[in-house]
Protein backbone atom coordinates (compact mmCIF):
# COMPACT_ATOMS: atom_id res chain seq x y z
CA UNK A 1 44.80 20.25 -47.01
CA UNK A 2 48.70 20.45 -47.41
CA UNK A 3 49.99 17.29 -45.44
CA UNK A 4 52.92 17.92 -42.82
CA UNK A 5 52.94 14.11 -42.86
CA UNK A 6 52.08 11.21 -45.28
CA UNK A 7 50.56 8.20 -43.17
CA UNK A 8 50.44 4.81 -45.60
CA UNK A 9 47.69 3.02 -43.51
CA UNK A 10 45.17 3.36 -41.89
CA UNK A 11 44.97 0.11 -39.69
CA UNK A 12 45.62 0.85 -36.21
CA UNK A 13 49.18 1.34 -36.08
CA UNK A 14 48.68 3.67 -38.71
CA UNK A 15 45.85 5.20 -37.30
CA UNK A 16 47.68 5.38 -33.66
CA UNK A 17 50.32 7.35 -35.40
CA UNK A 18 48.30 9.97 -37.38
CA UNK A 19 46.24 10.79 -33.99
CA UNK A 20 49.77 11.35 -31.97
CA UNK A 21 51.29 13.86 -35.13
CA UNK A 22 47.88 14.82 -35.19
CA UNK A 23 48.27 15.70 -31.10
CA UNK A 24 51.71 17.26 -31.71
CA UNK A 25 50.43 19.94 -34.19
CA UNK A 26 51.20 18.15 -37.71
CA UNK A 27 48.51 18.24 -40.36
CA UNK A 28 48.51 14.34 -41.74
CA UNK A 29 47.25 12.26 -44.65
CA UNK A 30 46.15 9.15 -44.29
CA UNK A 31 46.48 6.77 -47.27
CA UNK A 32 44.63 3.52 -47.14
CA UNK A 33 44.05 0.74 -49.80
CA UNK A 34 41.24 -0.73 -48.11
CA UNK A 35 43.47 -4.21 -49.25
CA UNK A 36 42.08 -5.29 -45.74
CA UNK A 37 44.92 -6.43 -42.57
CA UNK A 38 45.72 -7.83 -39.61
CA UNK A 39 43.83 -5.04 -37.92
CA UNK A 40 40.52 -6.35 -38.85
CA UNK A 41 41.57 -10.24 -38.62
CA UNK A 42 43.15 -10.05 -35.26
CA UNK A 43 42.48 -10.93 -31.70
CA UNK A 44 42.11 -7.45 -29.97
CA UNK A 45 43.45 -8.44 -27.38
CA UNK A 46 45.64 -5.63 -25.15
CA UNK A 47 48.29 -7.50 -22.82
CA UNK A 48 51.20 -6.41 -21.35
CA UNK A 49 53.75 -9.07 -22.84
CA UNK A 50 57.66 -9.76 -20.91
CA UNK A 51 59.87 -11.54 -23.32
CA UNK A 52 62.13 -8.60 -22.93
CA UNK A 53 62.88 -6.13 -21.36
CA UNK A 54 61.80 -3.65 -24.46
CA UNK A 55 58.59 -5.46 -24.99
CA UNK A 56 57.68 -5.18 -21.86
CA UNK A 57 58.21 -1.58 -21.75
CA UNK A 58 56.35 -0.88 -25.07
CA UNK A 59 53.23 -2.89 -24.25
CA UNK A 60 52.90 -1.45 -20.75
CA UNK A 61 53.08 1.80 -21.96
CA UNK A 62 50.64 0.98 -24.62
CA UNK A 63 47.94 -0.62 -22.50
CA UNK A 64 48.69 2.04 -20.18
CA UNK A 65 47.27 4.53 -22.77
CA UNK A 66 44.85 2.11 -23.58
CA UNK A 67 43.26 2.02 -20.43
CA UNK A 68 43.21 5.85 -20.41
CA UNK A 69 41.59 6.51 -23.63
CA UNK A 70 38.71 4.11 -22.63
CA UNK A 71 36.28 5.89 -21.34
CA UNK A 72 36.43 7.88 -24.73
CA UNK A 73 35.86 4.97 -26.87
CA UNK A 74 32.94 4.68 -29.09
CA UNK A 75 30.94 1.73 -28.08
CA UNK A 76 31.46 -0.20 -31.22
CA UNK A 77 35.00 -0.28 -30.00
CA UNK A 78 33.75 -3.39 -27.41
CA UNK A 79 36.18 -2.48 -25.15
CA UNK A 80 36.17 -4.93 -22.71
CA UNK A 81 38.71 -4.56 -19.35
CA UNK A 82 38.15 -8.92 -18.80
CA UNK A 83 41.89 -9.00 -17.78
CA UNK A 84 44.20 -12.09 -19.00
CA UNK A 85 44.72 -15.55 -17.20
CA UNK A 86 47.86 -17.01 -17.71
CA UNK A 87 47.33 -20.93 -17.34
CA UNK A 88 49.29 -22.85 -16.15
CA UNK A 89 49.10 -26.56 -17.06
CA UNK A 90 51.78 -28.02 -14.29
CA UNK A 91 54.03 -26.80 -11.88
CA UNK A 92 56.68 -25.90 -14.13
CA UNK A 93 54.78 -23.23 -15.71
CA UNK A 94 53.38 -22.63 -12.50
CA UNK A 95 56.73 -21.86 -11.46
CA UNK A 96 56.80 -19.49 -14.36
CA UNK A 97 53.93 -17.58 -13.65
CA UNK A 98 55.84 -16.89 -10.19
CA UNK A 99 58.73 -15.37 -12.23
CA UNK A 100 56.36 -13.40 -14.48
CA UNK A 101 54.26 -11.70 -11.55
CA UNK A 102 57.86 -11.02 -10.56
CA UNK A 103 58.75 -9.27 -13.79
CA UNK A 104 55.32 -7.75 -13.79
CA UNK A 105 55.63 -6.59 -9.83
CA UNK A 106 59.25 -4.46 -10.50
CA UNK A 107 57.11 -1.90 -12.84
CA UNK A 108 53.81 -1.95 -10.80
CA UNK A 109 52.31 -3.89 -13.14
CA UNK A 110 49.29 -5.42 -10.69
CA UNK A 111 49.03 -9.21 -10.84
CA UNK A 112 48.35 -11.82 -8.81
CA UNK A 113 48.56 -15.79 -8.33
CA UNK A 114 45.53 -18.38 -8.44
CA UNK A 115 45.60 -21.40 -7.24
CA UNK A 116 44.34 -24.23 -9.12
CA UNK A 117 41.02 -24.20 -6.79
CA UNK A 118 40.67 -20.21 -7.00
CA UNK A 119 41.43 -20.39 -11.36
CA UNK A 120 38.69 -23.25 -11.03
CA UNK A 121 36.39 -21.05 -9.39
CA UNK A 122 37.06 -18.18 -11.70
CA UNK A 123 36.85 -20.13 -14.93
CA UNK A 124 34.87 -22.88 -14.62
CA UNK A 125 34.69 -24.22 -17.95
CA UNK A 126 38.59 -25.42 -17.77
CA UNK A 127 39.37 -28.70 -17.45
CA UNK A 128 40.28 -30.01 -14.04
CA UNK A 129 43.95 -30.46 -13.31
CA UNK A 130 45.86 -27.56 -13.82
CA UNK A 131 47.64 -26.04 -11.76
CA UNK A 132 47.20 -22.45 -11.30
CA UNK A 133 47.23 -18.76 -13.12
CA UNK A 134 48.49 -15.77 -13.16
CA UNK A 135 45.67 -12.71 -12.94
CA UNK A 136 46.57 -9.98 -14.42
CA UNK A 137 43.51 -7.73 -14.16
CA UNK A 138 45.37 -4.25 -16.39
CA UNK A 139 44.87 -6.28 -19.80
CA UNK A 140 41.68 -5.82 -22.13
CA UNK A 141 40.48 -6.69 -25.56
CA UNK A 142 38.72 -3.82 -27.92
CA UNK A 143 37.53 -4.31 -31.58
CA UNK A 144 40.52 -2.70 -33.26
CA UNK A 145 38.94 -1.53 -36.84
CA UNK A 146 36.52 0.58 -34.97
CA UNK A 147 39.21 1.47 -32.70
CA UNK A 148 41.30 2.59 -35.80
CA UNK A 149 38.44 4.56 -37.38
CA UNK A 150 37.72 5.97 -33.65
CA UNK A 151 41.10 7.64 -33.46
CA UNK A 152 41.38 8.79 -36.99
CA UNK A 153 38.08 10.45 -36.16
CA UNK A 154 39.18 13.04 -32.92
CA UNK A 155 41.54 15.28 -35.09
CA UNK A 156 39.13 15.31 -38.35
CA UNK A 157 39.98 18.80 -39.20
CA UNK A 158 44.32 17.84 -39.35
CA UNK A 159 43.77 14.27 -40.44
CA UNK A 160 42.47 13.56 -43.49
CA UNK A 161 41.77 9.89 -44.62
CA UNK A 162 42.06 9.54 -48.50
CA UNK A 163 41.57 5.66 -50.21
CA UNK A 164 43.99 5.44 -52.67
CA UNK A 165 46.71 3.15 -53.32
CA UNK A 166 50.51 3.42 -52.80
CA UNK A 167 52.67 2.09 -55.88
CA UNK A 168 56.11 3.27 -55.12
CA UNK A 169 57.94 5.24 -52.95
CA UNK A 170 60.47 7.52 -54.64
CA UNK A 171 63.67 7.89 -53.23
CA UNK A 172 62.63 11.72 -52.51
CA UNK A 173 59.76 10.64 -51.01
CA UNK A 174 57.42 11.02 -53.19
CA UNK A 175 54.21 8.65 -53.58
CA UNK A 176 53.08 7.20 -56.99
CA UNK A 177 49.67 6.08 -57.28
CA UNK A 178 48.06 3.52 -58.30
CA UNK A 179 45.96 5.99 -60.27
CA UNK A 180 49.22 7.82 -62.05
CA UNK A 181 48.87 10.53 -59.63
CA UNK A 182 51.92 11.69 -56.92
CA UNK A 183 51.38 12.40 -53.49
CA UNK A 184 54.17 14.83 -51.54
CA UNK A 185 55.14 15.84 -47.93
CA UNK A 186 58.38 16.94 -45.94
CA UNK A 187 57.75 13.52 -43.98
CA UNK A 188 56.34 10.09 -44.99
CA UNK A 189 54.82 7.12 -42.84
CA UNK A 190 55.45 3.40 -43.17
CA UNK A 191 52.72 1.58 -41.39
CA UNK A 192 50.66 -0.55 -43.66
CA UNK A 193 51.84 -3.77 -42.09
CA UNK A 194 53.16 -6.73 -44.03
CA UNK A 195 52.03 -4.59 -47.43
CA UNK A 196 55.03 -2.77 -46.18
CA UNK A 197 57.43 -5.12 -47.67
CA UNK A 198 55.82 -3.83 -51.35
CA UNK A 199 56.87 -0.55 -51.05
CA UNK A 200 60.06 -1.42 -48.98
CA UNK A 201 61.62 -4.46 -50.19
CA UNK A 202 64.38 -3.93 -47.84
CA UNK A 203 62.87 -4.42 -44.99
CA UNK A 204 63.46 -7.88 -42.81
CA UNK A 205 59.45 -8.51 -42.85
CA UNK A 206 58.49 -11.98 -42.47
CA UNK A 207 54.47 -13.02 -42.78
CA UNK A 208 53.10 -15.07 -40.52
CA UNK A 209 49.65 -16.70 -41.20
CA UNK A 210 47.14 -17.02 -38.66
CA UNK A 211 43.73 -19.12 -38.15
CA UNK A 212 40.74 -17.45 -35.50
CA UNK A 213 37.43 -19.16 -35.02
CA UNK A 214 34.15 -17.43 -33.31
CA UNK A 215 31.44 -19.06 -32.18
CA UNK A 216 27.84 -18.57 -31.11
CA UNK A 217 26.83 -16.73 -28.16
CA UNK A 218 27.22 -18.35 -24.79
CA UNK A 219 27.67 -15.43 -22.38
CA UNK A 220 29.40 -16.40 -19.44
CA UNK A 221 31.09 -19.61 -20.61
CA UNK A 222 34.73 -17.48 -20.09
CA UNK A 223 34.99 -14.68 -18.16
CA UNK A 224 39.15 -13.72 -18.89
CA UNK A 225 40.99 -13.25 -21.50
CA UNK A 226 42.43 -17.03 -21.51
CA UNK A 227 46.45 -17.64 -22.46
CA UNK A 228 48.24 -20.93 -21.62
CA UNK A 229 51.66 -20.16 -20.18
CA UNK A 230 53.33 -22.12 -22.95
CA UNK A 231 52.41 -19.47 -25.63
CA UNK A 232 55.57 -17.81 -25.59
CA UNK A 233 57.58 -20.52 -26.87
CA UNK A 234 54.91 -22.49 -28.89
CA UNK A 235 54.00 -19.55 -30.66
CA UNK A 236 56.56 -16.20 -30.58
CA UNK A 237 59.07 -18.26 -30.73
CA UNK A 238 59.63 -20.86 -33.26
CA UNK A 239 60.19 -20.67 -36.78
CA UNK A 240 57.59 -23.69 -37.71
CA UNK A 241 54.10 -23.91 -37.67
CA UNK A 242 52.89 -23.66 -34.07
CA UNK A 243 49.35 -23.49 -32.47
CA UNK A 244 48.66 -22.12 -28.85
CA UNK A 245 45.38 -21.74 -26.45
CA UNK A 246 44.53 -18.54 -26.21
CA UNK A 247 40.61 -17.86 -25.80
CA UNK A 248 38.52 -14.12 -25.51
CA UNK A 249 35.23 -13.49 -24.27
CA UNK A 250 34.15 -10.99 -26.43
CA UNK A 251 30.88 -8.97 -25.43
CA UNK A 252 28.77 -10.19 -27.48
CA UNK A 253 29.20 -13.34 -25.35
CA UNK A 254 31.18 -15.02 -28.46
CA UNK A 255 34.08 -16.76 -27.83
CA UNK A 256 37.70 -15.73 -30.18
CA UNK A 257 39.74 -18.99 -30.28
CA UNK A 258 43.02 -18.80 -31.52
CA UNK A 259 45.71 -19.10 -32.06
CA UNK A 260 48.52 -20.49 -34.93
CA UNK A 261 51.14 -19.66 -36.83
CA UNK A 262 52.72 -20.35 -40.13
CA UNK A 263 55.35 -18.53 -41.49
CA UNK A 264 56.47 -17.40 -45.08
CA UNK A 265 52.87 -18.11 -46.62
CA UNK A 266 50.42 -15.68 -47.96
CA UNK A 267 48.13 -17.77 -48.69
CA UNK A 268 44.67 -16.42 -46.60
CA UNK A 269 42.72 -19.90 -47.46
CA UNK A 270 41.50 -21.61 -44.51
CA UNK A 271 43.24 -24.73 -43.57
CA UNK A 272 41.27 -27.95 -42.23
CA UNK A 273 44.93 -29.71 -40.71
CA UNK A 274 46.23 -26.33 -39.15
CA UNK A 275 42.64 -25.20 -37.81
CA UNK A 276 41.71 -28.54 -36.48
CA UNK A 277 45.05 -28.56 -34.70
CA UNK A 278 44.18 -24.89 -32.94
CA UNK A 279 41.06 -26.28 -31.88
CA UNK A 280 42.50 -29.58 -30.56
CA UNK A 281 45.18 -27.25 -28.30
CA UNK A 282 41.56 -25.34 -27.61
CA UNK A 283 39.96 -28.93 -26.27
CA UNK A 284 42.61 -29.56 -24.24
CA UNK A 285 41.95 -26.72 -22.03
CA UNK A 286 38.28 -25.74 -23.05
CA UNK A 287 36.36 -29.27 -23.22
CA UNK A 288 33.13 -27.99 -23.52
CA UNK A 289 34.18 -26.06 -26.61
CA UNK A 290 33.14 -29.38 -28.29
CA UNK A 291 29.48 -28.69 -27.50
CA UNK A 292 29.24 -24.96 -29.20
CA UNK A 293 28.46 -23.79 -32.52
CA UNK A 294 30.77 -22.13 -34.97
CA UNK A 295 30.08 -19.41 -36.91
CA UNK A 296 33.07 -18.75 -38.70
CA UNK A 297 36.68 -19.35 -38.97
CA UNK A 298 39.14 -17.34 -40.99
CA UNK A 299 43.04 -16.31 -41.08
CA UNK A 300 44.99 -12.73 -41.75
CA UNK A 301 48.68 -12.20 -41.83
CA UNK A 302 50.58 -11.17 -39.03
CA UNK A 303 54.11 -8.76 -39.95
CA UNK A 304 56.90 -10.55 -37.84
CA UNK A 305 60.39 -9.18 -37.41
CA UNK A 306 63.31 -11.13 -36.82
CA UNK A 307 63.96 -10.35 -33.08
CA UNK A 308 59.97 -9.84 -32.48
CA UNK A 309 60.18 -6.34 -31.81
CA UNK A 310 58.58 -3.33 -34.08
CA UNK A 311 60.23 -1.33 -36.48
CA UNK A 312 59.80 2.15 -35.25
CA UNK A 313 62.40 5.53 -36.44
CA UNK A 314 63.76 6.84 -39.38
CA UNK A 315 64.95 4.87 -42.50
CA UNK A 316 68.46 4.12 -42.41
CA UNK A 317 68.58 5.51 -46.07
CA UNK A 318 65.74 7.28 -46.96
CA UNK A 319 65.71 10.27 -45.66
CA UNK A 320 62.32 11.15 -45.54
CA UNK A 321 60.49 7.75 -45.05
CA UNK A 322 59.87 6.62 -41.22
CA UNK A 323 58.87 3.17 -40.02
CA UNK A 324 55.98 1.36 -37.97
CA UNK A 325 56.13 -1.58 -39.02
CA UNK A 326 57.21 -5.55 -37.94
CA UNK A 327 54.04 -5.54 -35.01
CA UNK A 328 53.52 -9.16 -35.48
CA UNK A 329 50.65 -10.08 -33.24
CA UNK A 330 51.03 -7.17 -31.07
CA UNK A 331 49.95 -4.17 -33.69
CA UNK A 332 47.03 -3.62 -31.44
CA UNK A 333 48.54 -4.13 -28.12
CA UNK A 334 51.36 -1.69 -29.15
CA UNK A 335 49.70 0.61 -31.43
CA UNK A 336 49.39 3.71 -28.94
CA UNK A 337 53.09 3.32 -27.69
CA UNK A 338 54.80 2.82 -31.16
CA UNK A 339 52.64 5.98 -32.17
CA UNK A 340 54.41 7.88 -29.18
CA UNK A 341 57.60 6.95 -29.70
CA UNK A 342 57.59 7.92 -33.80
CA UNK A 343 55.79 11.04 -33.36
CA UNK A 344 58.32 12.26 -31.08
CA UNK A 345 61.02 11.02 -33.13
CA UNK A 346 59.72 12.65 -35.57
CA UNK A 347 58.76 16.11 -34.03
CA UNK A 348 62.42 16.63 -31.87
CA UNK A 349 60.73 15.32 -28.53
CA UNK A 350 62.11 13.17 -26.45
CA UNK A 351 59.93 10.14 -25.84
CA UNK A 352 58.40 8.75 -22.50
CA UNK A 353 60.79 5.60 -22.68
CA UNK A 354 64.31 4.69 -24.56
CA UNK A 355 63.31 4.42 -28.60
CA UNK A 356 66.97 2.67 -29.25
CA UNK A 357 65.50 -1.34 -28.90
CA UNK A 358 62.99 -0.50 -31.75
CA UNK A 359 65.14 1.56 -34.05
CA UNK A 360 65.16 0.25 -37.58
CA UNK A 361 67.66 -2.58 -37.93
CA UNK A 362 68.03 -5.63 -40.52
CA UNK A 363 67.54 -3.87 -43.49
CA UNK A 364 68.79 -5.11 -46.27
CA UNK A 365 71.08 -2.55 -48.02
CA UNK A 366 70.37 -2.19 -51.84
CA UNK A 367 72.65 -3.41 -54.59
């Protein structure tokens, strides 16, 4: 198949965006390394996140789509609408969660406010003492490799998935293989994550590490997607190591503990200090997690951008190279909106929201 479009990755951002070319009429090539990313080591988890004004727009969009696409989904994409709790500890962040169901409320967004009796009843395995929660029932978690396989799979005779890996990218856009061979077309796809920064040493790609635990199966024992109110600033927000409670039911009845950061390492070993730490933050919402097995623990590399938002447009230099990168921990979140936004970019259509926020920026201009 001649290739309209060259797609380098096939995680889910990558996958997101060959399904919406795919949609639009283009005739794409997926190239995949199989190196392994945060696609597979992630959370899952879809929530509508409010730092900003543009993140808020992208990730409501994209679990928008989300929620739309569901009843599609293969099972072995564990989709799972549980809906996020965001814990508060105290009534400052209670006070918090009031402002956020405000943000939420001006775009529809449907939330609501628990006491700390009604989060009590709702999730009874938290410790006593805090002081509410914000519901918001629109959020979800999915298993995103399937999920990435699942949408490469509806356009199977425009996409095709080759494993092969990318060396360079010549300045006329032209891929060099690892194998000697050369891959062309008209347009090309960056979306392989923080491999990215391989191929495009310009870009202002940061790595940050990240430890998740699963344990056994104890159905019930969480019911929500669980997120202390304080993750925003322990854990988006800082430029040291940082650890945050953030807890999934998936449905196998495992629980997903995370989460932590570390920046500027790529170094995927499992660390005792940082992991113990996680689960300490865990412990001091989730007591009983002391009593459950583990089965495994492990870490992937998240692909942060300086202001937190993606990378999504054109090259600033290249003419025919285009951008999805810089997710961070939202790749899966965002995946389906990012994938709008650059295939209509890309196609002379005028996306469903403003593209300007995520238009490439930072790059660092070549000597």
């Amino acid at each position: 198949m001649d290739a309209d479009v060259i797609v380098i990755g096939a995680g889910i951002v990558g996958a997101a965006c060959a399904h919406a070319l795919a949609q639009a009429g283009r005739r794409v090539r997926v190239l995949d390394a199989r190196l392994g990313g945060a696609t597979g080591a992630g959370m899952g988890h879809l929530v509508v996140m409010d730092d900003n004004a543009a993140e808020l727009e992208l990730s409501r969009h994209s679990v928008a789509q989300w929620r739309a696409l569901a009843p599609r989904l293969g099972a072995d994409c564990a989709y799972s609408p549980c809906g996020t709790l965001w814990i508060a500890a105290n009534d400052e962040e209670m006070a918090e969660a009031e402002r956020k169901q405000q943000r939420l409320g001006a775009l529809g967004i449907e939330s609501r406010l628990l006491g700390a009796a009604e989060l009590a009843r709702a999730e009874p395995a938290l410790r006593p003492g805090l002081s509410g929660a914000l519901e918001v029932p629109g959020d979800g978690i999915l298993y995103a490799p399937n999920a990435a396989r699942w949408l490469l799979a509806q356009h199977a005779a425009s996409v095709q998935v080759e494993h092969a890996k990318v060396e360079a990218i010549e300045d006329d856009g032209t891929l060099r293989l690892a194998d000697g061979s050369r891959r062309h077309a008209p347009q090309v796809v960056l979306a392989n994550g923080i491999e990215a920064t391989t191929l495009c040493r310009e870009l202002p790609i940061r790595p940050k590490k990240g430890h998740l635990l699963i344990t056994d199966r104890y159905p019930g024992t969480v019911r929500h997607q669980l997120v202390e109110l304080g993750y925003v600033t322990s854990a988006h927000h800082s430029d040291g190591d940082s650890v945050a409670f953030n807890v999934q039911p998936r449905p196998t009845g495992q629980l997903l503990v995370g989460s932590s950061r570390q920046f500027d390492t790529t170094d995927l070993a499992v660390e005792a200090p940082m992991l113990a730490r996680m689960l300490q933050r865990t412990l001091d919402y989730l007591p009983g997690l002391v009593d459950l097995n583990a089965v495994r623990a492990w870490t992937g590399l998240r692909a942060a951008s300086p202001d937190g938002l993606p990378l999504l447009g054109r090259h600033p230099w290249r003419e025919k190279l285009w951008l999805a990168v810089g997710h961070e921990g939202l790749g899966v979140t965002t995946a389906p909106g990012s994938a709008h936004v650059l295939a209509a970019l890309m196609t002379g259509a005028t996306p469903d929201f403003d593209a300007a926020p995520y238009a490439p920026r930072g790059l660092r201009e070549r000597a």
